[in-house]
C-alpha atoms as a PDB file:
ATOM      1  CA  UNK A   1       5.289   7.601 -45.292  1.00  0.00           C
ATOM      2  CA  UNK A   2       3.589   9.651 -43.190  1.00  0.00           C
ATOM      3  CA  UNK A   3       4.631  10.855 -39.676  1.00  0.00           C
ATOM      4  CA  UNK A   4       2.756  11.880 -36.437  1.00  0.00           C
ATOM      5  CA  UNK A   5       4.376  14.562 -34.546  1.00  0.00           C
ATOM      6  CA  UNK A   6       4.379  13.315 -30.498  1.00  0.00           C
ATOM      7  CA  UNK A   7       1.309  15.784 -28.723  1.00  0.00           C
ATOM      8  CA  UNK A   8       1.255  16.715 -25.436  1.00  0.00           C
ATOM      9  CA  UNK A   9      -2.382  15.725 -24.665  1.00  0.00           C
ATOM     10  CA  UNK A  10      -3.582  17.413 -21.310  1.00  0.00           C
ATOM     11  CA  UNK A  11      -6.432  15.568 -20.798  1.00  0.00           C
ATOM     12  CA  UNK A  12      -7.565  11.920 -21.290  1.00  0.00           C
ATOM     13  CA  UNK A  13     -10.597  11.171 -24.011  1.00  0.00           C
ATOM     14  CA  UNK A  14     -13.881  11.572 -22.782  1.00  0.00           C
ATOM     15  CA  UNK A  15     -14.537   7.469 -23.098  1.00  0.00           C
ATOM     16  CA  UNK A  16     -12.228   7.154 -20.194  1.00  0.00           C
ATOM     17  CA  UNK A  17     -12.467  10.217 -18.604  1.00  0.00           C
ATOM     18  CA  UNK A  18     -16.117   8.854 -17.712  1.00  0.00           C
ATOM     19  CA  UNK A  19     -14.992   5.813 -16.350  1.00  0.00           C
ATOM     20  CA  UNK A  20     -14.558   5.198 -12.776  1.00  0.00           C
ATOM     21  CA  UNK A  21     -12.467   2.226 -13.021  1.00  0.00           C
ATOM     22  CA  UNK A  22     -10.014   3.849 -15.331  1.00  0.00           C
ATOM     23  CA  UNK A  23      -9.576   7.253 -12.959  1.00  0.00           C
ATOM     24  CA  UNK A  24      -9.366   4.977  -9.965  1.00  0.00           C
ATOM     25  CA  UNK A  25      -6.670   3.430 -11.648  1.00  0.00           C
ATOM     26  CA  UNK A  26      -4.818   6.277 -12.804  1.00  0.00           C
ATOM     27  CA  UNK A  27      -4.922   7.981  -9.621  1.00  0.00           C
ATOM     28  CA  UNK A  28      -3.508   4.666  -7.905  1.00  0.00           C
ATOM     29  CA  UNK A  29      -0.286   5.128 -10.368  1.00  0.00           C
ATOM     30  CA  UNK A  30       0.106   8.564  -9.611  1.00  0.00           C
ATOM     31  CA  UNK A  31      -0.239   8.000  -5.883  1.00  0.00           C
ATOM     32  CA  UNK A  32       1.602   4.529  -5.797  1.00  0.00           C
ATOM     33  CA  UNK A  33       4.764   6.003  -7.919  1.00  0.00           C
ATOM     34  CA  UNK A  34       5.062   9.122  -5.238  1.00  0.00           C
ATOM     35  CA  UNK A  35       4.469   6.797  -2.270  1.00  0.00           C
ATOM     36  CA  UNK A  36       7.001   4.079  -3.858  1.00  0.00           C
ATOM     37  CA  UNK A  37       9.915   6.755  -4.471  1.00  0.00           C
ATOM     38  CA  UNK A  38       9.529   8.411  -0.754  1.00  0.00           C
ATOM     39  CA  UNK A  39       9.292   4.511   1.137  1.00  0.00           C
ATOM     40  CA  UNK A  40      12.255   3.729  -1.396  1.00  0.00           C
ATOM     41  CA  UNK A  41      14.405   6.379   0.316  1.00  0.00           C
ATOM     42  CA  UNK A  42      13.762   5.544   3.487  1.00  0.00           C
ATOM     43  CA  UNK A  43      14.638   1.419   2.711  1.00  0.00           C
ATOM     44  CA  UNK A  44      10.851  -0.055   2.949  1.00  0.00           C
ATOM     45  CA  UNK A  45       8.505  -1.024   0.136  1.00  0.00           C
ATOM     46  CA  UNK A  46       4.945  -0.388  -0.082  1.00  0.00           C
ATOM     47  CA  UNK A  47       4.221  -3.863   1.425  1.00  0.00           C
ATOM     48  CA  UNK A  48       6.604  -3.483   4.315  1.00  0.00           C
ATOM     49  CA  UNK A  49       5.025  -0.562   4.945  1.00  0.00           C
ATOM     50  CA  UNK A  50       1.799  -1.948   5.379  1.00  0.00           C
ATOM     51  CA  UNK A  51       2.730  -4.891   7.252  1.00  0.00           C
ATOM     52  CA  UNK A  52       4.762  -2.481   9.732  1.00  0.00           C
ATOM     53  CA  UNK A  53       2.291  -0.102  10.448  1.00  0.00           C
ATOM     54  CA  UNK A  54      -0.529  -2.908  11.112  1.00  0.00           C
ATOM     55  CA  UNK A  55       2.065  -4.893  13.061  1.00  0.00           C
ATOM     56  CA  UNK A  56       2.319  -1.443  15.149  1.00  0.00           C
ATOM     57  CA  UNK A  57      -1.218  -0.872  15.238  1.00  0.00           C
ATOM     58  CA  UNK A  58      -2.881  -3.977  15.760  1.00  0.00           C
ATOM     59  CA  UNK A  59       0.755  -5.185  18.161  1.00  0.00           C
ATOM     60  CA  UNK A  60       1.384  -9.043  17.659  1.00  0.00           C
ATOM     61  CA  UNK A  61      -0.050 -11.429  15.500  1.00  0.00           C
ATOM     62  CA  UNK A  62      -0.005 -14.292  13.269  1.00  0.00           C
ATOM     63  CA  UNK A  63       1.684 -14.086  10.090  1.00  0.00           C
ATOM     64  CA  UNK A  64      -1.671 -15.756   8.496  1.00  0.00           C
ATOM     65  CA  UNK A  65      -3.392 -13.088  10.501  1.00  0.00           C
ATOM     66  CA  UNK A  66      -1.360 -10.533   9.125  1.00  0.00           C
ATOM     67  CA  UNK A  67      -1.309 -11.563   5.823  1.00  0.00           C
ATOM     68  CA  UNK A  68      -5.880 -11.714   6.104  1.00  0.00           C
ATOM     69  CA  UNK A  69      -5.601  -8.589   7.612  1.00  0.00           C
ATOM     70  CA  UNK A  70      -4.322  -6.263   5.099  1.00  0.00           C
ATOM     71  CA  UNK A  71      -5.494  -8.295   2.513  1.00  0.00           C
ATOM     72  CA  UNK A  72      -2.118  -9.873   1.583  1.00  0.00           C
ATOM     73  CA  UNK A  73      -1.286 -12.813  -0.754  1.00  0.00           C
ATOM     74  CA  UNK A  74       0.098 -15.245   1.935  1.00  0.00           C
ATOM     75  CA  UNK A  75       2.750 -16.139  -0.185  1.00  0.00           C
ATOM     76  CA  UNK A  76       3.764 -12.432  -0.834  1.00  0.00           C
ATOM     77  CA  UNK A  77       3.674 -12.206   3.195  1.00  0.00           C
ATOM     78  CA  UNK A  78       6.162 -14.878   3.713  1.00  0.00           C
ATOM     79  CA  UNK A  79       8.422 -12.660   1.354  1.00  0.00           C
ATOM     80  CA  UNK A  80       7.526  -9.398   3.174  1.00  0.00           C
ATOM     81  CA  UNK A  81       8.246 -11.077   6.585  1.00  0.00           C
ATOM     82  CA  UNK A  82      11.293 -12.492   6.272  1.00  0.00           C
ATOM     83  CA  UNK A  83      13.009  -9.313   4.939  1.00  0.00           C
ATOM     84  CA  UNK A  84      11.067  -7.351   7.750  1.00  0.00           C
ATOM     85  CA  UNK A  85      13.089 -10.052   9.711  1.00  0.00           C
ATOM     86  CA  UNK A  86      16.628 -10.393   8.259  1.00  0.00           C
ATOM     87  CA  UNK A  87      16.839  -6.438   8.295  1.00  0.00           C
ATOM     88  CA  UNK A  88      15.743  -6.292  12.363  1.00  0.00           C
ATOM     89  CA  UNK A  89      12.390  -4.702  12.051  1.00  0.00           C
ATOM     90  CA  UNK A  90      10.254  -7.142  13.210  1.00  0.00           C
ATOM     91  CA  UNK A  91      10.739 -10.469  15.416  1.00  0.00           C
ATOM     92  CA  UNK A  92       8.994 -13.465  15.494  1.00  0.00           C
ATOM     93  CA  UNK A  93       8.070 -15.287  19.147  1.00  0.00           C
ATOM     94  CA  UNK A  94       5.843 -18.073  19.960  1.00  0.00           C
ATOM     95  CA  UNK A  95       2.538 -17.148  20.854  1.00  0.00           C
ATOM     96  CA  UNK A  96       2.240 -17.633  24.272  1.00  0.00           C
ATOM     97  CA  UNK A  97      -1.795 -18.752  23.969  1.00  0.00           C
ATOM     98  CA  UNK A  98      -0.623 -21.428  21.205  1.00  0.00           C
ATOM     99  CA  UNK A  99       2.486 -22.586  20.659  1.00  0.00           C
ATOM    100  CA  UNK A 100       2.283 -23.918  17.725  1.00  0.00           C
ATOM    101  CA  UNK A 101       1.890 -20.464  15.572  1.00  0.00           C
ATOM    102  CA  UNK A 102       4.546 -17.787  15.577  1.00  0.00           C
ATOM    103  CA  UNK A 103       3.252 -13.585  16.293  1.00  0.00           C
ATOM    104  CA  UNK A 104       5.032 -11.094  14.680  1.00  0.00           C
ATOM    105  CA  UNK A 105       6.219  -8.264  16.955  1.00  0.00           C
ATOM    106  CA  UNK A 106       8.053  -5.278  15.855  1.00  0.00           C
ATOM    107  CA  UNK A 107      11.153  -4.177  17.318  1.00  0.00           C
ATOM    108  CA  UNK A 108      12.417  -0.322  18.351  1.00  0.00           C
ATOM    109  CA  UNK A 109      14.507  -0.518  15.042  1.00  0.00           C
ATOM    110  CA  UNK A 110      11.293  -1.388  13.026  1.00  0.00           C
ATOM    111  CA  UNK A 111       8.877   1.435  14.962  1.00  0.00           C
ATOM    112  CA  UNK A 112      11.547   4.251  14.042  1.00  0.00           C
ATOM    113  CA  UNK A 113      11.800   2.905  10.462  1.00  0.00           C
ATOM    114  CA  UNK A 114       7.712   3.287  10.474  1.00  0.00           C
ATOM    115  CA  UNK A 115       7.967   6.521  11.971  1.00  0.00           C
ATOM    116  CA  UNK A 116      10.057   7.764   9.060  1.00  0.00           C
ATOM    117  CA  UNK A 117       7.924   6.132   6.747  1.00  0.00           C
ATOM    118  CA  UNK A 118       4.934   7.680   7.566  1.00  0.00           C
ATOM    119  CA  UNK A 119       6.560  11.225   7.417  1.00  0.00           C
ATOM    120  CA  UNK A 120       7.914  10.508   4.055  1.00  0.00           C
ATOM    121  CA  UNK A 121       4.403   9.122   3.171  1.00  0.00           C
ATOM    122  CA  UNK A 122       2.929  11.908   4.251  1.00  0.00           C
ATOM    123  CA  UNK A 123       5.212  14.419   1.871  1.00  0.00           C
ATOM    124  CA  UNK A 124       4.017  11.924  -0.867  1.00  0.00           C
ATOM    125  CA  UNK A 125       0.682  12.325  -0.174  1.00  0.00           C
ATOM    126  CA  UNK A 126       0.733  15.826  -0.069  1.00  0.00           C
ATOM    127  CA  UNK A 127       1.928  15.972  -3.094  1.00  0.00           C
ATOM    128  CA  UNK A 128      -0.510  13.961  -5.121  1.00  0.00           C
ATOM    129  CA  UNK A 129      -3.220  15.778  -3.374  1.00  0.00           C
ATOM    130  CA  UNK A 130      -1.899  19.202  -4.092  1.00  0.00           C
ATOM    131  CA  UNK A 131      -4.446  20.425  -6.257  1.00  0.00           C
ATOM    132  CA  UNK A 132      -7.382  20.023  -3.810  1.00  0.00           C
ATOM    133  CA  UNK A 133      -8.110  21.775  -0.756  1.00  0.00           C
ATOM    134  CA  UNK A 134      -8.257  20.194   2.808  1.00  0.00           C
ATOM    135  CA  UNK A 135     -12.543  19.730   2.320  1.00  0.00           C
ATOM    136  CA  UNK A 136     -11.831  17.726  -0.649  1.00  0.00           C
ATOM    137  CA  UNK A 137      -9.501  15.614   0.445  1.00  0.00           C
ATOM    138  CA  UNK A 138     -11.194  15.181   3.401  1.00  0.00           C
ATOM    139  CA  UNK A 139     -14.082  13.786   1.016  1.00  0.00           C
ATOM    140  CA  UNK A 140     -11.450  12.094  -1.092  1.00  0.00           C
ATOM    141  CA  UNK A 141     -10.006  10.180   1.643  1.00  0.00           C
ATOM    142  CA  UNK A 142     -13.770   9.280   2.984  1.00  0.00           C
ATOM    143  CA  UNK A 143     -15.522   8.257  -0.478  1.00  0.00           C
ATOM    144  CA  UNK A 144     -12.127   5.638  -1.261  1.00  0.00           C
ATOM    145  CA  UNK A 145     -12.404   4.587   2.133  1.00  0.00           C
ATOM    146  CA  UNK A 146     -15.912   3.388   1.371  1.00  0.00           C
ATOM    147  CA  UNK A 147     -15.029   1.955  -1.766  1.00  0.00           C
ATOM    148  CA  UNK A 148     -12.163  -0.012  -0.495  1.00  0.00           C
ATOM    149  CA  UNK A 149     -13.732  -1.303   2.525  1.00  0.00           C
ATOM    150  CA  UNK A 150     -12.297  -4.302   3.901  1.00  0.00           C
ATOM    151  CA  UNK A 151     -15.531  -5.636   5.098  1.00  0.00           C
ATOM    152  CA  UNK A 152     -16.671  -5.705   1.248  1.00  0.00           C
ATOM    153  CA  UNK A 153     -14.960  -8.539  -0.149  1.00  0.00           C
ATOM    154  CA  UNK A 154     -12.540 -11.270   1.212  1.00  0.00           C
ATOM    155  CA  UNK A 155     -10.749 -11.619  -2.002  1.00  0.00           C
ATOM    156  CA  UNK A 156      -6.799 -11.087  -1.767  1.00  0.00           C
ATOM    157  CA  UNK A 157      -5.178  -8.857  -3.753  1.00  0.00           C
ATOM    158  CA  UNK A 158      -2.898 -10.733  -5.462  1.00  0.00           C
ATOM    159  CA  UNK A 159       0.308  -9.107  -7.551  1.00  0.00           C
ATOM    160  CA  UNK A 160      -1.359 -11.316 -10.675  1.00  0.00           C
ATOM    161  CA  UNK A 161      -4.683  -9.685  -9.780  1.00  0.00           C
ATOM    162  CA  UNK A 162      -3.368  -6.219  -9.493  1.00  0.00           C
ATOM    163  CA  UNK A 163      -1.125  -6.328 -12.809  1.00  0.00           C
ATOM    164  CA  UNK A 164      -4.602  -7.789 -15.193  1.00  0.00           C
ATOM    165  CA  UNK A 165      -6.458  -5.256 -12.714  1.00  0.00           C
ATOM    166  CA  UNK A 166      -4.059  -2.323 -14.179  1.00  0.00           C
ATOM    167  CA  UNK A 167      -3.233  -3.838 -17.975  1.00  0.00           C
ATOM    168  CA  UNK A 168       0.003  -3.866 -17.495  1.00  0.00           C
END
């Protein structure tokens, strides 16, 4: 019988290293997992997160605005909304202009749960950046940003999408 002894490989092999799609994805764990642990200690998920801070940028709107606007499975942002709800961090009013749809607002309890978020985000960030200097993640930041543009695709990101995405 013959046995492997576990190595500690440093670096991936060179077939993947070459591949965009694969250190997109790996750098999407690494950031995800530190940006999941520090929203998980402040009692929001990633998606909460978003939906909070858009809710605070962009004030009130739709939930099926929402949910178009950051690119949300609709039926993931019925989930997300009602336990932004239940927990006080958001309300939902009629829309004055049509009263037949519902805007989200948030509420003082939800803007200083964002405003911890985004400090604890911003540790987690730092962190997976660490190894690059403020130029390059300055570039970082901008060559992502083009590569994720919103105005690129009207596909939803779906959690089915994500998980074949990632092979997991």
């Amino acid at each position: 019988m013959v046995s492997f002894a576990p190595m500690a490989e440093t670096t991936y092999p060179k077939a993947l290293a070459a591949r965009i799609g694969f250190l997109l994805a790996r750098a999407h764990l690494v950031a995800r997992e530190k940006a999941d642990r520090a929203l998980e200690e402040v009692g929001l998920s990633m998606k909460g997160f978003a939906a909070l801070s858009t809710l605070v940028s962009d004030g009130a709107i739709s939930q099926q605005r929402l949910s178009h606007r950051i690119r949300m499975d609709p039926a993931t942002m019925v989930d997300v909304i009602d336990s932004l709800e239940r927990s006080g961090h958001i309300v939902r009013r009629r829309n004055p202009k049509d009263r037949r749809e519902y805007a989200l607002q948030t509420t003082a309890k939800g803007r200083a749960l964002l405003t911890r978020a985004q400090r604890a985000i911003v540790v987690a960030e730092r962190d997976t950046v660490r190894g690059l200097d403020r130029e390059e993640e300055k570039v970082l930041l901008e060559l992502l940003g083009r590569i994720a543009d919103p105005g690129s695709t009207e596909n939803l990101a779906t959690e089915d999408a994500v998980t074949a995405a990632l092979g997991r």
